[in-house]
C-alpha atoms as a PDB file:
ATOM      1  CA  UNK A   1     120.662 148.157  39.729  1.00  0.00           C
ATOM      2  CA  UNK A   2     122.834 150.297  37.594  1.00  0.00           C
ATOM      3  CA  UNK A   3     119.842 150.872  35.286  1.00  0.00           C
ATOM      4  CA  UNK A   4     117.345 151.578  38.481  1.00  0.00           C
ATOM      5  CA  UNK A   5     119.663 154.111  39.218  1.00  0.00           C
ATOM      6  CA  UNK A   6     119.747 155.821  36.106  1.00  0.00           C
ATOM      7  CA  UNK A   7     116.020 156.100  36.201  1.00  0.00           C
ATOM      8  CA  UNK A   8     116.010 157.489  39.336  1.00  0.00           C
ATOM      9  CA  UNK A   9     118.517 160.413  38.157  1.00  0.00           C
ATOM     10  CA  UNK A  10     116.604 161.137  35.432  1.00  0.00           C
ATOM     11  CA  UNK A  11     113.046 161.340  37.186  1.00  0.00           C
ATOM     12  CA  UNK A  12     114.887 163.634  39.901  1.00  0.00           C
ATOM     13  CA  UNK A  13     116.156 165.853  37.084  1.00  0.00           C
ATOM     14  CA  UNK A  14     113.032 165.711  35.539  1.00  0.00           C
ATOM     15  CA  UNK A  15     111.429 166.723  38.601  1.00  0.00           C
ATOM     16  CA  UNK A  16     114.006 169.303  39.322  1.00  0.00           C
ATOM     17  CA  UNK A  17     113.779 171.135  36.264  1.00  0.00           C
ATOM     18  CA  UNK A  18     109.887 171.350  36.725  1.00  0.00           C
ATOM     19  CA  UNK A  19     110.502 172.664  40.183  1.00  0.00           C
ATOM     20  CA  UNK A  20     112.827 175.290  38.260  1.00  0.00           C
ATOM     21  CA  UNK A  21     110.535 176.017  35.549  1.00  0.00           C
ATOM     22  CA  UNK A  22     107.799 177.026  38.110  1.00  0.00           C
ATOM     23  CA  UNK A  23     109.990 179.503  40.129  1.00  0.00           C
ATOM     24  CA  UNK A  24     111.127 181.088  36.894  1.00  0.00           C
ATOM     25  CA  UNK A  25     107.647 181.688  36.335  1.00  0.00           C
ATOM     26  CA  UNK A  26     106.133 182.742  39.612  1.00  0.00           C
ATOM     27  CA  UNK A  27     109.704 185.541  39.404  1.00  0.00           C
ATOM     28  CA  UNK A  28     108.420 186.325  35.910  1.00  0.00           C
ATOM     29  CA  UNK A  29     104.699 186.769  36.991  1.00  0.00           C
ATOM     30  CA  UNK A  30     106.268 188.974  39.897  1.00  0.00           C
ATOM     31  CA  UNK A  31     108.725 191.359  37.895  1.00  0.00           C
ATOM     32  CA  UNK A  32     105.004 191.604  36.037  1.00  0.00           C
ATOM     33  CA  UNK A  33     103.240 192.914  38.550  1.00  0.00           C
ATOM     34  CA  UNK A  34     105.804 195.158  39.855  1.00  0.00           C
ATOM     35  CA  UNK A  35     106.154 196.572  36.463  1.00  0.00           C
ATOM     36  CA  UNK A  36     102.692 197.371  35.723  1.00  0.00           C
ATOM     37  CA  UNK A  37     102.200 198.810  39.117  1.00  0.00           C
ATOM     38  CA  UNK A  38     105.154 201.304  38.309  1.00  0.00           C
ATOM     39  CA  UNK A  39     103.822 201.761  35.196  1.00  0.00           C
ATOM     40  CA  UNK A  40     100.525 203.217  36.674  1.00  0.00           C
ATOM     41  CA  UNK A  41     102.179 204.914  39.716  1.00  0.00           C
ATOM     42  CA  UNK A  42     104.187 206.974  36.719  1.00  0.00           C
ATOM     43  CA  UNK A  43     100.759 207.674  34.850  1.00  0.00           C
ATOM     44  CA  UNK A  44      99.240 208.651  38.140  1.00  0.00           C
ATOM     45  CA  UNK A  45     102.301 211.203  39.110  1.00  0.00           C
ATOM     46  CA  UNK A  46     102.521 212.305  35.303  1.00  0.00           C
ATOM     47  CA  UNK A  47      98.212 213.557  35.706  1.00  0.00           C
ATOM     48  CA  UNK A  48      99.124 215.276  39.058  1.00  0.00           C
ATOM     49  CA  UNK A  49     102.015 217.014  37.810  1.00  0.00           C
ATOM     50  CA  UNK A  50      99.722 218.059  34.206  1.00  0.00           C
ATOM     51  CA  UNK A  51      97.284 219.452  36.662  1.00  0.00           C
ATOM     52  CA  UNK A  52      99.433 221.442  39.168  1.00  0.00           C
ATOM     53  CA  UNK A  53     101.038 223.009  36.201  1.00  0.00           C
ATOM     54  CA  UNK A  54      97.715 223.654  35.151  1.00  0.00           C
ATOM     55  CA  UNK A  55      97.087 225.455  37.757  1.00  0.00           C
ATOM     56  CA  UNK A  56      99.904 227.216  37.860  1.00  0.00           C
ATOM     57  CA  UNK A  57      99.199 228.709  34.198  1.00  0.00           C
ATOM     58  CA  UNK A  58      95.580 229.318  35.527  1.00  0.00           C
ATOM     59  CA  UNK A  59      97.051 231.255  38.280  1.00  0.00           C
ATOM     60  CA  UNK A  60      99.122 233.241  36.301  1.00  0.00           C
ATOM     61  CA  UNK A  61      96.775 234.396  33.996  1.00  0.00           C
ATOM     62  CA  UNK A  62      94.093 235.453  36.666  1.00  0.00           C
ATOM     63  CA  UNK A  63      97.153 237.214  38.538  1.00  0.00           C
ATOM     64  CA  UNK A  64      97.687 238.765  34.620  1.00  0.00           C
ATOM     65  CA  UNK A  65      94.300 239.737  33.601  1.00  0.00           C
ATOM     66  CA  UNK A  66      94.797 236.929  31.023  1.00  0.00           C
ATOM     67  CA  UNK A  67      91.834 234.974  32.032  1.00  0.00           C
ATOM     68  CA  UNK A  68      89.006 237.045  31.249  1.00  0.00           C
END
């Protein structure tokens, strides 16, 4: 029995550290995403902001005379 039971502590640890193994990867898969998604959200804010200031230069130099 003693034996029986040893097996069955091992195939439960076994089992628990392929339960484990899965989660840390589904987290890891997750902190993925969410990185790349901030990653583009920053590109996306960095083009806006190129643009606006852009503009303002645009602006500027029509309001100048600069432009022509």
């Amino acid at each position: 029995m003693n034996n029986q039971s040893s097996i069955s502590q091992s195939y439960h640890a076994g089992e628990a550290k392929s339960n484990a193994q899965q989660k840390t990867g589904q987290v890891m898969d997750k902190a993925s995403d969410t990185a790349q998604s901030a990653k583009e959200s920053m590109q996306e804010a960095g083009q806006q902001m190129k643009a606006k200031a852009q503009g303002a230069v645009d602006a500027v130099k029509d309001a100048t005379g600069m432009n022509n």
